[in-house]
Each structure stands twice: as C-alpha cells, then as structure tokens.
Protein backbone atom coordinates (compact mmCIF):
# COMPACT_ATOMS: atom_id res chain seq x y z
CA UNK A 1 29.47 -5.28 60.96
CA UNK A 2 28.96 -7.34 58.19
CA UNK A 3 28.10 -5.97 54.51
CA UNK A 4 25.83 -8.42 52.55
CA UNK A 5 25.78 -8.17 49.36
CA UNK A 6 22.89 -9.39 47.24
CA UNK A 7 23.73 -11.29 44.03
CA UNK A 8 21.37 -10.92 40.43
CA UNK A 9 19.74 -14.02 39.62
CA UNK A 10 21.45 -15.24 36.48
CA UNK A 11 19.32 -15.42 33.71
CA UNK A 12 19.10 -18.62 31.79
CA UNK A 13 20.38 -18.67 28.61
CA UNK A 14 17.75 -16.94 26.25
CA UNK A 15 16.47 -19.90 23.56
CA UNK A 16 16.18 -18.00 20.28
CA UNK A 17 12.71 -18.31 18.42
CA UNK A 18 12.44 -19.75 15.57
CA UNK A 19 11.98 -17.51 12.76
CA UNK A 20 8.73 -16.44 11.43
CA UNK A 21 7.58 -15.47 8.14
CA UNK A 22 6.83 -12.27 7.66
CA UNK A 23 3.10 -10.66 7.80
CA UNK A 24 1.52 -7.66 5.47
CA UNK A 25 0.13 -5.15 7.66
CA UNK A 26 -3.64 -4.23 6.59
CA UNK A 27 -3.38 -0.55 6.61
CA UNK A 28 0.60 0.19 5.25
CA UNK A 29 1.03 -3.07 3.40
CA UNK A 30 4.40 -3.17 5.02
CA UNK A 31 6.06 -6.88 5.39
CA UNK A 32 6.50 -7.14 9.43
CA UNK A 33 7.08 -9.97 11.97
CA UNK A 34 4.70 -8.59 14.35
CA UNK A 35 0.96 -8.56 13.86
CA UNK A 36 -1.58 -7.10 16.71
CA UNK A 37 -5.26 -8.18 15.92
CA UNK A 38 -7.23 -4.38 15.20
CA UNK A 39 -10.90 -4.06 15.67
CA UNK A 40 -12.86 -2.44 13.30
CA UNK A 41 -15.35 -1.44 15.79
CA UNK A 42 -14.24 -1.51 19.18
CA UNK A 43 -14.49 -4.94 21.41
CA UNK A 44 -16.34 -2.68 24.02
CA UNK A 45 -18.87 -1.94 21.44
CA UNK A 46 -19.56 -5.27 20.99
CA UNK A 47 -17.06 -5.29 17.74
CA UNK A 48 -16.15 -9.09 16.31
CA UNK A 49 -14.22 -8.02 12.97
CA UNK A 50 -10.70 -8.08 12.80
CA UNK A 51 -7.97 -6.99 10.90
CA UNK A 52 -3.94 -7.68 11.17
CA UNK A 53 -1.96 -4.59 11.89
CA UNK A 54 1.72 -3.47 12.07
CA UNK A 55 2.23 -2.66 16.00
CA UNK A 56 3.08 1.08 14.99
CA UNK A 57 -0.32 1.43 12.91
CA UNK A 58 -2.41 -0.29 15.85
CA UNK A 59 -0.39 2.25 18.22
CA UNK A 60 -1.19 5.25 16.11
CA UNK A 61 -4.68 4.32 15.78
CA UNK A 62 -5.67 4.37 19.33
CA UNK A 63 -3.15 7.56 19.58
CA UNK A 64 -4.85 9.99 16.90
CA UNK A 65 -8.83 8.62 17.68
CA UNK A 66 -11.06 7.45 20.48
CA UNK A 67 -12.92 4.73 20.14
CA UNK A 68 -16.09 6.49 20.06
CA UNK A 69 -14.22 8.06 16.84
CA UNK A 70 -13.26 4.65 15.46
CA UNK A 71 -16.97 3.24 16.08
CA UNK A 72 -18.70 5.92 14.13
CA UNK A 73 -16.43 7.26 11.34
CA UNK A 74 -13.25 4.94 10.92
CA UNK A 75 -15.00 1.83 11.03
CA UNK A 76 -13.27 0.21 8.08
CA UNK A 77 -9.84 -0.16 6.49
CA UNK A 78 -10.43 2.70 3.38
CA UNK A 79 -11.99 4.89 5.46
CA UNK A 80 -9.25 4.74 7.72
CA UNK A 81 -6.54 5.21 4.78
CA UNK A 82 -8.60 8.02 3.38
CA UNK A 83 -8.45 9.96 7.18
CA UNK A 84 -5.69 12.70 6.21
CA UNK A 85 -3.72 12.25 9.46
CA UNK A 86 -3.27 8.65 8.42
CA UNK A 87 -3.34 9.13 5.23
CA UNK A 88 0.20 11.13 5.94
CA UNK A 89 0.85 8.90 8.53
CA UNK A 90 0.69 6.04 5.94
CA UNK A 91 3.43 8.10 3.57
CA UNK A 92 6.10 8.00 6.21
CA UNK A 93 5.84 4.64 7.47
CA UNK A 94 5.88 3.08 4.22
CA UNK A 95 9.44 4.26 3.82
CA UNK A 96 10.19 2.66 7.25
CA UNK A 97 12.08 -0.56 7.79
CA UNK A 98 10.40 -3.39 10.35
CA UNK A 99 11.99 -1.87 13.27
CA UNK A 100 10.57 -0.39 16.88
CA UNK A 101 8.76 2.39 16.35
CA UNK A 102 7.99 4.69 19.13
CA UNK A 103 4.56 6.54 19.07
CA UNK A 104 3.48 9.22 20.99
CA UNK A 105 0.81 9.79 22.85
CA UNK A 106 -1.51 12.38 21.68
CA UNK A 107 -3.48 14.84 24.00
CA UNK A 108 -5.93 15.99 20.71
CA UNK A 109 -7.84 13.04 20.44
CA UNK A 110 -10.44 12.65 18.22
C-alpha cells in the first residue's frame, strides 16, 4: 500500500503594504493605523452619520450596548464619553499602545 502524502500550498511571498499614516480615533483620541467607520445611529435604523473609530472602541461599543441602546441614548460622541462604562473604558485605553486588543464579549448588554 501506498501512503500519499499531501503537500501545503506554498504561499506566495507576502508584498508588504505600504505604510499608512496614522488616524485619531473619535472617541480615545488615540493615533492608530486602523479606522472602522461607527454609526451614530445604527445602519438598521436607517442611520447615515459616521464617525472614525479605533477597532477596540468600535468592538467595545457593540460589546457593552445594543443597538436599540445606541439609537436612543448613545447617539453621539459626548454622550458616549460621558457613559461611565466608557468613560472608564476610555481611561485604560488611552494608556494603551496601537496594538491588538482583544475584547470580550459581554452577556449584560444594555
């Protein structure tokens, strides 16, 4: 019997990116290479206004509220800086350099 044995793909050489300049998040002010595009109020609420966000703040967003929360009470930058979860939130990353960031997944959504 003959064993076969099944060879990875190579991958092609990775072409670095060019580098970009960095981006000031809306909510922490921190410099960052990666923006994500936030809606003030949600997209599926018919939402058009947009603001740039570090991909940590965007993730804790949509961890800590619903939209439904976002929508009604958190529909703009200061009142989302004045929300105390953020708010302490907002401390900590501030001190953070522009690295991944892994954020949990709440089950207390508001």
């Amino acid at each position: 019997m003959v064993k076969v044995v099944k060879r990875r793909k190579q991958q092609p050489d990775l072409i670095p990116r060019q580098i970009e300049q960095p981006k000031r998040c809306a909510l922490c002010h921190r410099e960052v290479m990666h923006i994500t595009r936030h809606h003030l109020i949600p997209r599926s609420k018919g939402g058009t206004e947009v603001v740039d966000l570090c991909v940590p703040c965007h993730k804790t967003l949509h961890s800590f509220f619903s939209n439904r929360t976002l929508l009604n009470e958190l529909h703009t930058v200061e009142s989302l800086r004045q929300e105390p979860e953020i708010a302490r939130y907002l401390e900590w990353i501030r001190k953070q350099p522009d690295r991944t960031i892994r954020v949990a997944r709440r089950r207390d959504k508001r």
